[in-house]
C-alpha atoms as a PDB file:
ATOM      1  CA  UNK A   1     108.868 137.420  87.944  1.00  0.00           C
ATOM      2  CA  UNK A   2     106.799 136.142  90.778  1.00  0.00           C
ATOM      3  CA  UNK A   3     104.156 137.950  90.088  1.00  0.00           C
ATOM      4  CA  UNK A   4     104.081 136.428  86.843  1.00  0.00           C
ATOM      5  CA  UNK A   5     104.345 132.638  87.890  1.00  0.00           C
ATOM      6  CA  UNK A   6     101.399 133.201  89.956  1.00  0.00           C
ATOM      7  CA  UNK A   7      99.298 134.582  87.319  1.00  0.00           C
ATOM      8  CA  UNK A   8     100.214 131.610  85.285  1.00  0.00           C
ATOM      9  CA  UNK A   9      99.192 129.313  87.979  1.00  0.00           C
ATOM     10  CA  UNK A  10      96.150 131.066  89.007  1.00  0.00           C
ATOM     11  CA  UNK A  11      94.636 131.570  85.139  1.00  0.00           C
ATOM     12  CA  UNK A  12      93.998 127.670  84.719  1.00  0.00           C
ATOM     13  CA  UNK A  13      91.835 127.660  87.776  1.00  0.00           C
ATOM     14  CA  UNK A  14      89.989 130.761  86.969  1.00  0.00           C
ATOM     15  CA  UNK A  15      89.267 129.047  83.451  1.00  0.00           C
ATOM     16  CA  UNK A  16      87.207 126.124  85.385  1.00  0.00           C
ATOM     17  CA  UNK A  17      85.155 128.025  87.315  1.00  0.00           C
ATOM     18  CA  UNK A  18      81.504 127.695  86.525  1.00  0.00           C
ATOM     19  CA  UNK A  19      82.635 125.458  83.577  1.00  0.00           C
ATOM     20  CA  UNK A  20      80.534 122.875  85.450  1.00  0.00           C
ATOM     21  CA  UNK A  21      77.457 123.618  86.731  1.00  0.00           C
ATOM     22  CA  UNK A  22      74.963 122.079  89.388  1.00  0.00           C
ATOM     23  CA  UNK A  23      71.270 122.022  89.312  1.00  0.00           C
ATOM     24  CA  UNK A  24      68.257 121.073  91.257  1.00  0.00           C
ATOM     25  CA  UNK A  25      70.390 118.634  93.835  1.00  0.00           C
ATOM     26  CA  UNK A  26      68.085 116.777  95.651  1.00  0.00           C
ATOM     27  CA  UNK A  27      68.454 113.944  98.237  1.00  0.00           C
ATOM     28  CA  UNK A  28      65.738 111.796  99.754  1.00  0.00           C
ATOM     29  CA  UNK A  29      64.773 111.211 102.919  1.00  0.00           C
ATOM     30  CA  UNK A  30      66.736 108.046 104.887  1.00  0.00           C
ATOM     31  CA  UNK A  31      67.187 106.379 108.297  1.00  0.00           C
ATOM     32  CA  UNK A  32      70.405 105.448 109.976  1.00  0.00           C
ATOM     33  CA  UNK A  33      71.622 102.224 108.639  1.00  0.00           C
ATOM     34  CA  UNK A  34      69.723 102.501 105.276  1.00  0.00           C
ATOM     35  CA  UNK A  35      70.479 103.978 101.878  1.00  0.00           C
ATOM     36  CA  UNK A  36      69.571 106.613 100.224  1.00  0.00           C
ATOM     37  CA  UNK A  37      70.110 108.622  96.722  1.00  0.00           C
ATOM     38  CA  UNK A  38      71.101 111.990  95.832  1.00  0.00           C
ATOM     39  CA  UNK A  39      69.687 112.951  92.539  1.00  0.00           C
ATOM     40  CA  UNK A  40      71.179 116.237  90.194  1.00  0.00           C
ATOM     41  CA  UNK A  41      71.846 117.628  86.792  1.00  0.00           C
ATOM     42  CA  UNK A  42      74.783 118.681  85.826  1.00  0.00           C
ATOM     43  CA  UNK A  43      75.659 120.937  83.475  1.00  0.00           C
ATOM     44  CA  UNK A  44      78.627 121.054  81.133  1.00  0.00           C
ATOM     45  CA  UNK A  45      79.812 124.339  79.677  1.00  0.00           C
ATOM     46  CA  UNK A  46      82.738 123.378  78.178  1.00  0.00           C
ATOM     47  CA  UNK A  47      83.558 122.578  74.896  1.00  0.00           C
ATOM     48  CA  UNK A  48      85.487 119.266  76.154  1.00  0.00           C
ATOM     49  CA  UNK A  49      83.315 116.551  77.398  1.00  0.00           C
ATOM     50  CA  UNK A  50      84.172 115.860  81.343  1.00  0.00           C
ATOM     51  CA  UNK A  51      83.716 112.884  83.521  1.00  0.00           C
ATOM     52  CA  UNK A  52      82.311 112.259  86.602  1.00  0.00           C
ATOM     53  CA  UNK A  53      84.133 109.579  88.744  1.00  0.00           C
ATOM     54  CA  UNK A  54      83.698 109.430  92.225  1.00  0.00           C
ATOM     55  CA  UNK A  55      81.463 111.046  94.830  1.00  0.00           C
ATOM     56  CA  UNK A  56      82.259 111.474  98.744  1.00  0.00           C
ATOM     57  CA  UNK A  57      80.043 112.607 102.144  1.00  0.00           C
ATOM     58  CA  UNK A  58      80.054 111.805 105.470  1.00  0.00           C
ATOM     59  CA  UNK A  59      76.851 111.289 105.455  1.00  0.00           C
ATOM     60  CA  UNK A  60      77.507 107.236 104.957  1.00  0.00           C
ATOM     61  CA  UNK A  61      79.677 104.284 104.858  1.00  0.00           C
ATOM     62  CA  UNK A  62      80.263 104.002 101.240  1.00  0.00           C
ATOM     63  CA  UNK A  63      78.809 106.470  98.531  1.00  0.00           C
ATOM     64  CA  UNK A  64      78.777 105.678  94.697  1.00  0.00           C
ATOM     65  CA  UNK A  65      77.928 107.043  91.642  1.00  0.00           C
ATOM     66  CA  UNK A  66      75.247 104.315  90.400  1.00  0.00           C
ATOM     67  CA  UNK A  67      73.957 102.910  87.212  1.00  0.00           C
ATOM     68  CA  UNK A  68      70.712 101.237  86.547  1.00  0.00           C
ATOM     69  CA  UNK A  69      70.179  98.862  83.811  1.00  0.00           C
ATOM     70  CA  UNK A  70      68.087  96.244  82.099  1.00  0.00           C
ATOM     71  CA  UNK A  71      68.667  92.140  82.288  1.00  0.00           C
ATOM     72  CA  UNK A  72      65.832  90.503  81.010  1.00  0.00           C
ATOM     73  CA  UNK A  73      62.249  91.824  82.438  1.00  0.00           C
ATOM     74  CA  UNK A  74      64.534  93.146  85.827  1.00  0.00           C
ATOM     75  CA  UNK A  75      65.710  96.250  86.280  1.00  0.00           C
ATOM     76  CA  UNK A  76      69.082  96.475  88.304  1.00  0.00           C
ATOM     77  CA  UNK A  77      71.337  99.080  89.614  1.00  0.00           C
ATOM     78  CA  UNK A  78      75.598  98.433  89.759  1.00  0.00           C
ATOM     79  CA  UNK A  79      78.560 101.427  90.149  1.00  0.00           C
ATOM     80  CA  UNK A  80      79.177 103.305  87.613  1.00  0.00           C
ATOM     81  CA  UNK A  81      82.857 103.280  86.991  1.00  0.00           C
ATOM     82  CA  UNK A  82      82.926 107.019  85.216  1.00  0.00           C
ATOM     83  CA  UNK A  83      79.365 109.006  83.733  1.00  0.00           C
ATOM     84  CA  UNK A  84      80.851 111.241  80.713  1.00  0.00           C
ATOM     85  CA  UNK A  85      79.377 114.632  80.966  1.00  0.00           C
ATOM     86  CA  UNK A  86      79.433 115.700  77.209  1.00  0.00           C
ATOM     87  CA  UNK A  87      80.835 119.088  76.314  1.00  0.00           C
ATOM     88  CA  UNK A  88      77.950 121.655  76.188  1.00  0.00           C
ATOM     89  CA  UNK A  89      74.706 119.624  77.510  1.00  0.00           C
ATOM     90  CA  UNK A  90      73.537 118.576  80.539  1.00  0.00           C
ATOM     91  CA  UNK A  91      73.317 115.179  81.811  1.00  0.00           C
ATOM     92  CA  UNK A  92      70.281 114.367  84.545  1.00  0.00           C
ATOM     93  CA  UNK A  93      71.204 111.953  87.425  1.00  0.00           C
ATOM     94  CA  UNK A  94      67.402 110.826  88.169  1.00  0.00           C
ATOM     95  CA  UNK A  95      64.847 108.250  90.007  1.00  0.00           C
ATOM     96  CA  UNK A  96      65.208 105.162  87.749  1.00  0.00           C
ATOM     97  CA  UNK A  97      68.496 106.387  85.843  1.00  0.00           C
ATOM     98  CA  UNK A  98      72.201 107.627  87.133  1.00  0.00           C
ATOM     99  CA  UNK A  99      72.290 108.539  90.788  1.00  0.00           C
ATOM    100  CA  UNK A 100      74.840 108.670  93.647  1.00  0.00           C
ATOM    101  CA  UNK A 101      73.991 105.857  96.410  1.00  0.00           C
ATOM    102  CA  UNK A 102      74.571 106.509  99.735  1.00  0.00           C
ATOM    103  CA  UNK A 103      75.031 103.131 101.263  1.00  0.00           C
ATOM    104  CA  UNK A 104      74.419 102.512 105.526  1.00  0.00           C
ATOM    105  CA  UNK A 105      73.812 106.393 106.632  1.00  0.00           C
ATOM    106  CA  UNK A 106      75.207 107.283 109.783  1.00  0.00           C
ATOM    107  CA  UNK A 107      72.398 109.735 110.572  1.00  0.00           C
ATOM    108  CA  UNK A 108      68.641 110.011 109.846  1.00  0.00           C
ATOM    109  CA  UNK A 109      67.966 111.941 106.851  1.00  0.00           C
ATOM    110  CA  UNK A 110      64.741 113.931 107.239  1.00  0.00           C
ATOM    111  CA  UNK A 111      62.765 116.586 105.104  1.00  0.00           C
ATOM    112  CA  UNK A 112      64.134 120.148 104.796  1.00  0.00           C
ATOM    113  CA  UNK A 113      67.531 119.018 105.858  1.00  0.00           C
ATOM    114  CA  UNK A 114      70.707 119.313 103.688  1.00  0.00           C
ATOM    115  CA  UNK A 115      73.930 117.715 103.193  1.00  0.00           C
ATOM    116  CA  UNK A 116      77.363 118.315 102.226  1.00  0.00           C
ATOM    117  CA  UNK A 117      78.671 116.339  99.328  1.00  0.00           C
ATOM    118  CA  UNK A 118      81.600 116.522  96.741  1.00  0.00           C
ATOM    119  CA  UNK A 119      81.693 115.231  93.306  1.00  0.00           C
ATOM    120  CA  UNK A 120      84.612 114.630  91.945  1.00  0.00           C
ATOM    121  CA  UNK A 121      85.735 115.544  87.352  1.00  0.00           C
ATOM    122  CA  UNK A 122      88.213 114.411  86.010  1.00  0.00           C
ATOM    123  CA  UNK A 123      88.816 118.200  84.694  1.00  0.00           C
ATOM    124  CA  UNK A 124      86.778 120.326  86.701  1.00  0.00           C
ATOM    125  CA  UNK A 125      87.908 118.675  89.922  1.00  0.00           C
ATOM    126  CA  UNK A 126      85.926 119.206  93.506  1.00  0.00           C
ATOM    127  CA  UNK A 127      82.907 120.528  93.349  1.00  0.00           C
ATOM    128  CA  UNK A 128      81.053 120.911  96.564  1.00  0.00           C
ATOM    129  CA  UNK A 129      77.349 120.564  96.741  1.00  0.00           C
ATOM    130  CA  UNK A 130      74.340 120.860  99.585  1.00  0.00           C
ATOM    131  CA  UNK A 131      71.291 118.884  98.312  1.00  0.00           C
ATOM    132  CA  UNK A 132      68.106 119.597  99.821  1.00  0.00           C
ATOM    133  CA  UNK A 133      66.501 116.724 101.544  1.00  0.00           C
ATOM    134  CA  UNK A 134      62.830 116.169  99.787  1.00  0.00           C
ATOM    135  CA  UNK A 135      60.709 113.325  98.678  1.00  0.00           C
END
């Protein structure tokens, strides 16, 4: 019987795995006390649309998943409350689109360097990344 509940328990989780997927993570370079971006596709296997909603390192102060948009002949960028990863396509987080801002860095970030950051789905949960640093 216990054998049984943990199969039951286990299954869901094995279900998620690679259900998300992602690519090409890239971060670019930044000094201590400035911000930087971390830039990334993400791919959505599923057949149920997911949701990105939060992103964490401790790499800076604050980090948030980041919008840009247009007011007039500006261009601005503002947090994103939630980016919807439909089911079965991939959504890019790019220069001049959806990116994750990392706000006051506690560390230089130089060239050829990585960094430890988790992304957080509403369904697919943690996901763990190391972006490259590159310009």
């Amino acid at each position: 019987m216990f054998i049984l509940v943990m199969l039951m328990m286990i299954l869901p989780l094995q279900q998620q795995a690679g259900v998300i997927e992602i690519k090409n993570a890239w971060m670019r370079p930044g000094a201590k006390d400035m911000n930087t971006a971390l830039y990334f596709e993400v791919k959505n296997n599923s057949s149920q649309a997911d949701t990105l909603y939060d992103a964490k390192s401790g790499l800076a102060e604050r980090v948030e998943v980041h919008e840009t948009y247009m007011q007039g002949d500006m261009m601005g960028m503002r947090p994103a409350k939630a980016v919807e990863i439909k089911a079965n396509s991939t959504f890019k987080f790019q220069p001049g689109g959806h990116h994750v801002m990392f706000i006051n860095l506690k560390q230089n970030l130089r060239k050829g360097s990585s960094a430890e950051v988790t992304l957080y789905f509403r369904h697919a949960g943690e996901i763990k990344i190391k972006p490259e640093v590159r310009k």
